[in-house]
Protein backbone atom coordinates (compact mmCIF):
# COMPACT_ATOMS: atom_id res chain seq x y z
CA UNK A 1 -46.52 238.92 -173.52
CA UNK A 2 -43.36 237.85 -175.07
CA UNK A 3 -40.24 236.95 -172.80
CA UNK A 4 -37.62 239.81 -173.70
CA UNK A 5 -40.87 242.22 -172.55
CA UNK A 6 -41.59 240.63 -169.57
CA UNK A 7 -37.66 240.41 -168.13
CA UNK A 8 -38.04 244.27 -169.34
CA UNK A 9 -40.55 244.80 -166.74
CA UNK A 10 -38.71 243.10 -164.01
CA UNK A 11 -36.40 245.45 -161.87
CA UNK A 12 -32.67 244.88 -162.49
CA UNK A 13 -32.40 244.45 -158.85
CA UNK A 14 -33.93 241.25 -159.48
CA UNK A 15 -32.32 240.39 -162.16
CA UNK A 16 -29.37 240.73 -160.82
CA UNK A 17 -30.57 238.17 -157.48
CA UNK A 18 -30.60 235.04 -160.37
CA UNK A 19 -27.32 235.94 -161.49
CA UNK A 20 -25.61 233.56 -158.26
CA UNK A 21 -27.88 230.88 -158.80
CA UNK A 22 -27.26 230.66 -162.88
CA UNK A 23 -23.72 230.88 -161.98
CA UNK A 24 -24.19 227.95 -159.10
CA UNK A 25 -26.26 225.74 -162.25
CA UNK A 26 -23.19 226.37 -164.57
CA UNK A 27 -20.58 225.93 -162.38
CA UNK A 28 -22.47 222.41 -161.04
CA UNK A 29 -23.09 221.15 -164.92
CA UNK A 30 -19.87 221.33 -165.99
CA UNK A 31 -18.31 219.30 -162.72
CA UNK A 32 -20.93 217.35 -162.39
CA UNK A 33 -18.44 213.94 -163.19
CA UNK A 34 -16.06 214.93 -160.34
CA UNK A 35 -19.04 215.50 -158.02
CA UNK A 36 -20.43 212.44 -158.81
CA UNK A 37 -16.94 210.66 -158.04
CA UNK A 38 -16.61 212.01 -154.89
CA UNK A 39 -19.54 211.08 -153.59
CA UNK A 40 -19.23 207.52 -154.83
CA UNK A 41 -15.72 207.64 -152.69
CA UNK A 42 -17.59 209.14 -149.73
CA UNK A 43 -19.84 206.81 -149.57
CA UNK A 44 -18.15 203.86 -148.00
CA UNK A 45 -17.17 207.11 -145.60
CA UNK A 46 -17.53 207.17 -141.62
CA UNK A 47 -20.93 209.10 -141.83
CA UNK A 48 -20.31 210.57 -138.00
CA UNK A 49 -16.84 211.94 -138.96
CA UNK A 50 -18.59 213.60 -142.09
CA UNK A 51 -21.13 215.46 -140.19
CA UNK A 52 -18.36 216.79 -138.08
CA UNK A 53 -16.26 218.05 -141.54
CA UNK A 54 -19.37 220.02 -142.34
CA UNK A 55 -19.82 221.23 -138.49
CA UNK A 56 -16.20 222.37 -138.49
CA UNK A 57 -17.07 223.82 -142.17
CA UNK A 58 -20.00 225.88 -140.81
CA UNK A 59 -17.64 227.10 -137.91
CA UNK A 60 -15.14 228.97 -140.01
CA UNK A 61 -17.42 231.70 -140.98
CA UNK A 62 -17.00 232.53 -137.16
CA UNK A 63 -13.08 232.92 -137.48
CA UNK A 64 -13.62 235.00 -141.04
CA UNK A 65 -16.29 237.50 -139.03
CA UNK A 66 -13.78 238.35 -136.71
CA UNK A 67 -11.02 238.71 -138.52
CA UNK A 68 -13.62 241.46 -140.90
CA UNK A 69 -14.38 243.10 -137.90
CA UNK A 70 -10.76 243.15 -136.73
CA UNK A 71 -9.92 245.19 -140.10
CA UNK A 72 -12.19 248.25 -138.94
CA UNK A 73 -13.11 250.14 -136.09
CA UNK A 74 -16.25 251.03 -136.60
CA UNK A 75 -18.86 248.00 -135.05
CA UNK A 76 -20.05 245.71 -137.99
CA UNK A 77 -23.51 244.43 -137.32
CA UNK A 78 -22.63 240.81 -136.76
CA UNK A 79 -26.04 239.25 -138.38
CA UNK A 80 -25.48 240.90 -141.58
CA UNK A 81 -21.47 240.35 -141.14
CA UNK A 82 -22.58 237.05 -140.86
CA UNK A 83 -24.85 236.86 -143.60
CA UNK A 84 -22.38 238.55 -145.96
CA UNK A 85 -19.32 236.11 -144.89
CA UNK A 86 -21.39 232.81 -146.34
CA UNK A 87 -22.51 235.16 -149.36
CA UNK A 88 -18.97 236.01 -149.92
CA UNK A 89 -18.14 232.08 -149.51
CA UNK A 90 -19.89 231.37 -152.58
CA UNK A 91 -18.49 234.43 -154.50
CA UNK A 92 -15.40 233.42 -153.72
CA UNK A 93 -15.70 230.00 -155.55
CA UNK A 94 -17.29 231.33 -158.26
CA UNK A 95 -14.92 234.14 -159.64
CA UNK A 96 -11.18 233.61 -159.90
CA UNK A 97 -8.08 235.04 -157.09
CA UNK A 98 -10.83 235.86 -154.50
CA UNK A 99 -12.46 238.51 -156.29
CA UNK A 100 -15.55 237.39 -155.62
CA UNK A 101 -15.53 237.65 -151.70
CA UNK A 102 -13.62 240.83 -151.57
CA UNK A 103 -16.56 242.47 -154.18
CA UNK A 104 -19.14 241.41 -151.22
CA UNK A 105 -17.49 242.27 -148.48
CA UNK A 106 -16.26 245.77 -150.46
CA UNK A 107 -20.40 246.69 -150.62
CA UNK A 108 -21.35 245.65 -147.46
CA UNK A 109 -18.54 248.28 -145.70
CA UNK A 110 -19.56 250.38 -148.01
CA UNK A 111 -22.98 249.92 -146.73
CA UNK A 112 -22.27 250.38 -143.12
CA UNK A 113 -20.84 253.42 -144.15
CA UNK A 114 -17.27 253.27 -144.43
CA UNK A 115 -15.62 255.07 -147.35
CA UNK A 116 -14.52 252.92 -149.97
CA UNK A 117 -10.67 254.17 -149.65
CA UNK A 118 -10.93 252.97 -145.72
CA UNK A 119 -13.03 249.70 -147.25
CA UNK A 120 -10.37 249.19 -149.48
CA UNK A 121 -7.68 249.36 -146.92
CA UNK A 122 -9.25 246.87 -144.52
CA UNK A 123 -9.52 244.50 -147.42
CA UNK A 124 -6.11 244.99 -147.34
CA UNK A 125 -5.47 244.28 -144.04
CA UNK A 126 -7.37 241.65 -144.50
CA UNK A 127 -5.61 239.75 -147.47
CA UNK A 128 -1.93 240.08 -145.54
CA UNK A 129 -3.14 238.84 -142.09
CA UNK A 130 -4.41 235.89 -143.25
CA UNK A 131 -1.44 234.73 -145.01
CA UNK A 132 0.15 235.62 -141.57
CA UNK A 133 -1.96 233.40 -139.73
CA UNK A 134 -1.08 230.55 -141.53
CA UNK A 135 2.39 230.70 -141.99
CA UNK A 136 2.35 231.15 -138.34
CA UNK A 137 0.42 228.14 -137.63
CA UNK A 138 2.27 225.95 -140.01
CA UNK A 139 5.56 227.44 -138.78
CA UNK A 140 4.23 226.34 -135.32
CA UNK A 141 3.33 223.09 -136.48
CA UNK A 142 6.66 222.30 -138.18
CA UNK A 143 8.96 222.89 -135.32
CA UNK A 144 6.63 220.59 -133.62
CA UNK A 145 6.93 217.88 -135.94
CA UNK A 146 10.05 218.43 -138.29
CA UNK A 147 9.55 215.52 -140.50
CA UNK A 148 5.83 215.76 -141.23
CA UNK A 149 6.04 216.55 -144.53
CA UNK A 150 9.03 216.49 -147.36
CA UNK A 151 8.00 219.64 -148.62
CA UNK A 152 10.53 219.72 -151.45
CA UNK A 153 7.81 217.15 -152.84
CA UNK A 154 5.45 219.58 -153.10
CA UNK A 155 7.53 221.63 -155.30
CA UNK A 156 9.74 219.24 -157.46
CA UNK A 157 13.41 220.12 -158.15
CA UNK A 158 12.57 220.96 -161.77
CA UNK A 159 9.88 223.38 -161.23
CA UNK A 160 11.34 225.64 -158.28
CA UNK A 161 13.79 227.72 -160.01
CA UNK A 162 10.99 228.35 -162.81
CA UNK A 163 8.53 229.20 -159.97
CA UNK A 164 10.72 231.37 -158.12
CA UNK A 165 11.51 233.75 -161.40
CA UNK A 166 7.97 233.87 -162.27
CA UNK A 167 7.48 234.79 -158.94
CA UNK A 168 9.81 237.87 -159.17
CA UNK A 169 8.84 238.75 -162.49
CA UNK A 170 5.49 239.54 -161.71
CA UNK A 171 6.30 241.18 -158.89
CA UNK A 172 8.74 243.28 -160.92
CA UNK A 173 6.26 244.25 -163.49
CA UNK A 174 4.19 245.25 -160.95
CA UNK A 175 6.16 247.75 -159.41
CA UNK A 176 7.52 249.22 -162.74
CA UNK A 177 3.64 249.55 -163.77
CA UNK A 178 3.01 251.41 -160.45
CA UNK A 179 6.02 253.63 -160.92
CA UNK A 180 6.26 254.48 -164.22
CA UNK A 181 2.11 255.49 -164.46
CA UNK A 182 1.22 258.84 -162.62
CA UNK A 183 -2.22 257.98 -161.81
CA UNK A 184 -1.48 254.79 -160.86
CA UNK A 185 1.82 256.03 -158.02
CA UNK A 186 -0.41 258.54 -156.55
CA UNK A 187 -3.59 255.84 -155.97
CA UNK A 188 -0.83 253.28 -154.94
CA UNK A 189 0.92 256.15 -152.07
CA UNK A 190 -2.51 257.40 -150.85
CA UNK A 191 -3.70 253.80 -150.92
CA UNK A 192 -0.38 252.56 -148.76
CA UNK A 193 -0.97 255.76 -146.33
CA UNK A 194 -5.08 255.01 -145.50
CA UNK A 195 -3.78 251.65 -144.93
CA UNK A 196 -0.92 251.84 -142.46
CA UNK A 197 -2.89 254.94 -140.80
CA UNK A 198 -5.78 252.40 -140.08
CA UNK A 199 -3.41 249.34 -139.31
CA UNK A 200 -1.72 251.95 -136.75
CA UNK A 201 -5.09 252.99 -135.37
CA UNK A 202 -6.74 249.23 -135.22
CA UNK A 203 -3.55 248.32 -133.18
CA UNK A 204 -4.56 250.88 -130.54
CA UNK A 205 -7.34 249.19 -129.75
CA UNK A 206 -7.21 245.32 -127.96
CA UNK A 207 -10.50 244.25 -128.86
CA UNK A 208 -9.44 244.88 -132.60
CA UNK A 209 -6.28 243.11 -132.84
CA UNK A 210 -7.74 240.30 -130.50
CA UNK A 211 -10.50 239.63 -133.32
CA UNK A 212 -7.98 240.42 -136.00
CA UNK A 213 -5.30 237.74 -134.93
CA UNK A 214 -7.20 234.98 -133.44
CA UNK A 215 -9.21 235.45 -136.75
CA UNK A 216 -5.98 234.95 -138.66
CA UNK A 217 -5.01 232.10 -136.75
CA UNK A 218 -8.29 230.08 -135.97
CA UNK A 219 -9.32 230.51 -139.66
CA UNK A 220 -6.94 228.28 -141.19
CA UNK A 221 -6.73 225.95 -137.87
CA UNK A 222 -10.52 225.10 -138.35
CA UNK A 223 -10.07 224.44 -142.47
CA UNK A 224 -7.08 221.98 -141.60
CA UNK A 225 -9.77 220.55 -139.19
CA UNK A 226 -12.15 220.33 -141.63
CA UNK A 227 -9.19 218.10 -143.68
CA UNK A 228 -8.68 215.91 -140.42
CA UNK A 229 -12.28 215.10 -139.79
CA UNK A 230 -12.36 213.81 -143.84
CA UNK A 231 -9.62 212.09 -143.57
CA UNK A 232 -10.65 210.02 -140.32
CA UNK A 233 -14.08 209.45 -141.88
CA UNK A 234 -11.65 207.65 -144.64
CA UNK A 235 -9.50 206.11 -141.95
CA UNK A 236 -6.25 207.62 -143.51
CA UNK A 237 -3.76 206.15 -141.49
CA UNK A 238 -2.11 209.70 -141.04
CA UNK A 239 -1.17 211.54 -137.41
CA UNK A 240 -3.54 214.78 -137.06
CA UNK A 241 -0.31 217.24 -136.87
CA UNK A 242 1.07 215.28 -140.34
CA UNK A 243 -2.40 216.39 -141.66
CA UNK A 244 -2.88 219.78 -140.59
CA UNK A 245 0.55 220.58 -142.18
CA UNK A 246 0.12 218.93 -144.99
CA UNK A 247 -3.02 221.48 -145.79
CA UNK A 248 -1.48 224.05 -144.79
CA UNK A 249 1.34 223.82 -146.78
CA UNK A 250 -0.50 222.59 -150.10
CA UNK A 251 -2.52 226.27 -149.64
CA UNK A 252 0.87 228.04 -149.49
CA UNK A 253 2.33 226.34 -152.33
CA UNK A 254 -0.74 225.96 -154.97
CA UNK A 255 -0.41 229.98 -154.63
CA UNK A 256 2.37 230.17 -156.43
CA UNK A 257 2.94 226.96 -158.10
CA UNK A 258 0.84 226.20 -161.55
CA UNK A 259 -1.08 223.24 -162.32
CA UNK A 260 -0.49 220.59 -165.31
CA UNK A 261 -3.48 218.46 -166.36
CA UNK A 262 -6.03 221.44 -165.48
CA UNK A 263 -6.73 220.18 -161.98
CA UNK A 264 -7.16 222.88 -159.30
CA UNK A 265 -3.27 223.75 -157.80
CA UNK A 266 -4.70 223.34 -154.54
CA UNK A 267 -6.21 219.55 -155.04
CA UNK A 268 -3.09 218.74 -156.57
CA UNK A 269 -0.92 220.30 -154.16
CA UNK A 270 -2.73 218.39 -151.03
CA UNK A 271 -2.93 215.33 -153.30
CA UNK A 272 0.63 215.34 -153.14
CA UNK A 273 1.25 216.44 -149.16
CA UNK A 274 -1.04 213.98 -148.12
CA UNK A 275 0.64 210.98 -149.71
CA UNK A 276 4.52 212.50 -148.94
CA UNK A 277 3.10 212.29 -145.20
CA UNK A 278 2.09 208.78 -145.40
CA UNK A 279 -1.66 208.24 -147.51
CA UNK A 280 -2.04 205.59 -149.53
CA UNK A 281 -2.80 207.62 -152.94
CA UNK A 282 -6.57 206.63 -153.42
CA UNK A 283 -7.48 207.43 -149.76
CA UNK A 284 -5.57 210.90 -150.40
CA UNK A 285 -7.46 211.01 -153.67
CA UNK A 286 -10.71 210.58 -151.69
CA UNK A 287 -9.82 212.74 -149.35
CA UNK A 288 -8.90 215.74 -151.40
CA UNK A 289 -12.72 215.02 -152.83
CA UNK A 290 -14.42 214.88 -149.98
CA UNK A 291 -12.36 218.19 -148.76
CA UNK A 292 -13.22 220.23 -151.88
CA UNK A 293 -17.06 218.74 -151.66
CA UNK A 294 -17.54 219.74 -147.77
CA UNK A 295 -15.74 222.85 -147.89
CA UNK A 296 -16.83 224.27 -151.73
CA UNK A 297 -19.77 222.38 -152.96
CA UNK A 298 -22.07 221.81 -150.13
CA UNK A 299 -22.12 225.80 -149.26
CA UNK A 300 -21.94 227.10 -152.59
CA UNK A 301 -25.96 226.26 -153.09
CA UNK A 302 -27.21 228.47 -149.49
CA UNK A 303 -24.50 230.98 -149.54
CA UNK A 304 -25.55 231.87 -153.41
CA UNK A 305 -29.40 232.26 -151.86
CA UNK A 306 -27.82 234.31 -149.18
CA UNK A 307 -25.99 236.32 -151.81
CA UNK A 308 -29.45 236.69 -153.64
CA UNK A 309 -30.86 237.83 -150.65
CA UNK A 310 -28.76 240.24 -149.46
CA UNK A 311 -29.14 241.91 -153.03
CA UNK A 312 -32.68 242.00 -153.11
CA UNK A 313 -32.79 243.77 -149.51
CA UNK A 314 -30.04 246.30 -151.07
CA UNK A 315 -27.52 245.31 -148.14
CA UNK A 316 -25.13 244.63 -150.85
């Protein structure tokens, strides 16, 4: 039996279970020489303040399954929430702008039985609380400790007025594409009215916004954790508060700020916090590594078999 006839007989369901793990092999060859520099920087690492990174790590699915669960009102079966959360994880770092974890998380609503304009709605729910969360938490953070970070490092003199009108032009194009296309104003007003109908009803309910807020806030709380705990295995001679802020505001600004060199806006955006807050540069460098390899690369390997999983059952 040749090859092409025998992948004919297999079931595209199963097919489709490899796709994650090819995907996982690809993405892992071709940074392979970044992986293998971060662990060489680790490895001089406090291995007890490690093991607590990936602890903390493993705790913010908690965070992301309530904040889910705060987005509906129907009850979400928390194992396969669970399961679903560290399969979207992994789709999430392997498909560009979060597309990847809203995809997963769209199909397993969808399987619980929500219709897809409600499923759609939560997602959007979901996408403007967390931004919420931690501008509120950085906010918070700020007023505690003014001079943390000099964030007008993080977004140079010469590059904010550039930012700023790319900024608006895409926004602008946006709304002239939504206005000026029939189809696409009608999807966009029905869309806006399921979603504010559900936001009104989910805020009628206290155990919905409790899991919806104190999603949005302990989410990004335990990822600038996760960025303490690395940086104390490295001894970075940083205060905790300086650290936390300088995550949290390297997330906010790698949104909307591009990238020279190819490097990931969100490496080189903490890169740069971390040092403007008091890191020497290679312990920041190791840090961001060590970040990126607890937080991306050490679940990307189960949560793909989870995803694989969770196909071959037909929950997604």
């Amino acid at each position: 039996m040749t090859l092409p006839s025998a992948l004919r007989r297999l079931p595209l369901r199963q097919l489709v279970c490899l796709v994650p793990l090819l995907l996982v092999a690809v993405w892992v060859a071709g940074n392979w020489p970044v992986i293998l520099s971060g662990i060489d920087e680790l490895r001089r690492a406090d291995r007890n303040w490690l093991l607590a990174a990936v602890l903390v790590t493993g705790a913010c699915w908690i965070p992301v399954c309530l904040l889910r669960q705060g987005t509906v009102m129907e009850r979400l079966p928390a194992g396969r929430l669970l399961a679903s959360q560290i399969a979207a994880g992994s789709a999430n770092h392997l498909l560009p702008a979060g597309l990847g974890a809203h995809a997963v998380t769209l199909r397993f609503l969808k399987g619980c039985g929500i219709p897809t304009a409600r499923a759609c709605a939560a997602l959007a729910l979901y996408s403007l609380a967390q931004p919420i969360g931690r501008y509120a938490l950085l906010l918070t953070l700020m007023a505690a400790h003014p001079q943390a970070v000099p964030l007008r490092a993080l977004l140079p003199a010469g590059h904010r007025m550039p930012a700023l009108l790319l900024l608006a032009a895409g926004l602008t194009l946006a709304a002239l594409v939504l206005w000026s296309v029939r189809p696409l104003r009608r999807f966009a007003g029905d869309f806006l009215r399921t979603a504010l109908t559900d936001a009104r009803a989910l805020h009628t309910r206290p155990a919905r916004v409790i899991a919806l807020w104190t999603g949005a806030l302990a989410f990004p709380a335990l990822q600038a954790g996760v960025m303490v705990t690395v940086a104390r295995a490295l001894q970075m001679p940083v205060p905790t508060a300086y650290i936390m802020i300088a995550y949290l505001a390297a997330g906010i600004v790698a949104g909307i700020v591009p990238t020279p060199g190819g490097i990931g806006s969100v490496e080189a955006a903490l890169f740069i916090a971390l040092v403007g807050a008091g890191s020497p540069a290679s312990v920041a460098t190791a840090a961001v590594l060590g970040f990126r390899l607890v937080t991306v690369w050490l679940p990307l390997l189960p949560g793909a078999l989870v995803l694989a999983v969770l196909v071959r059952r037909k929950v997604l």
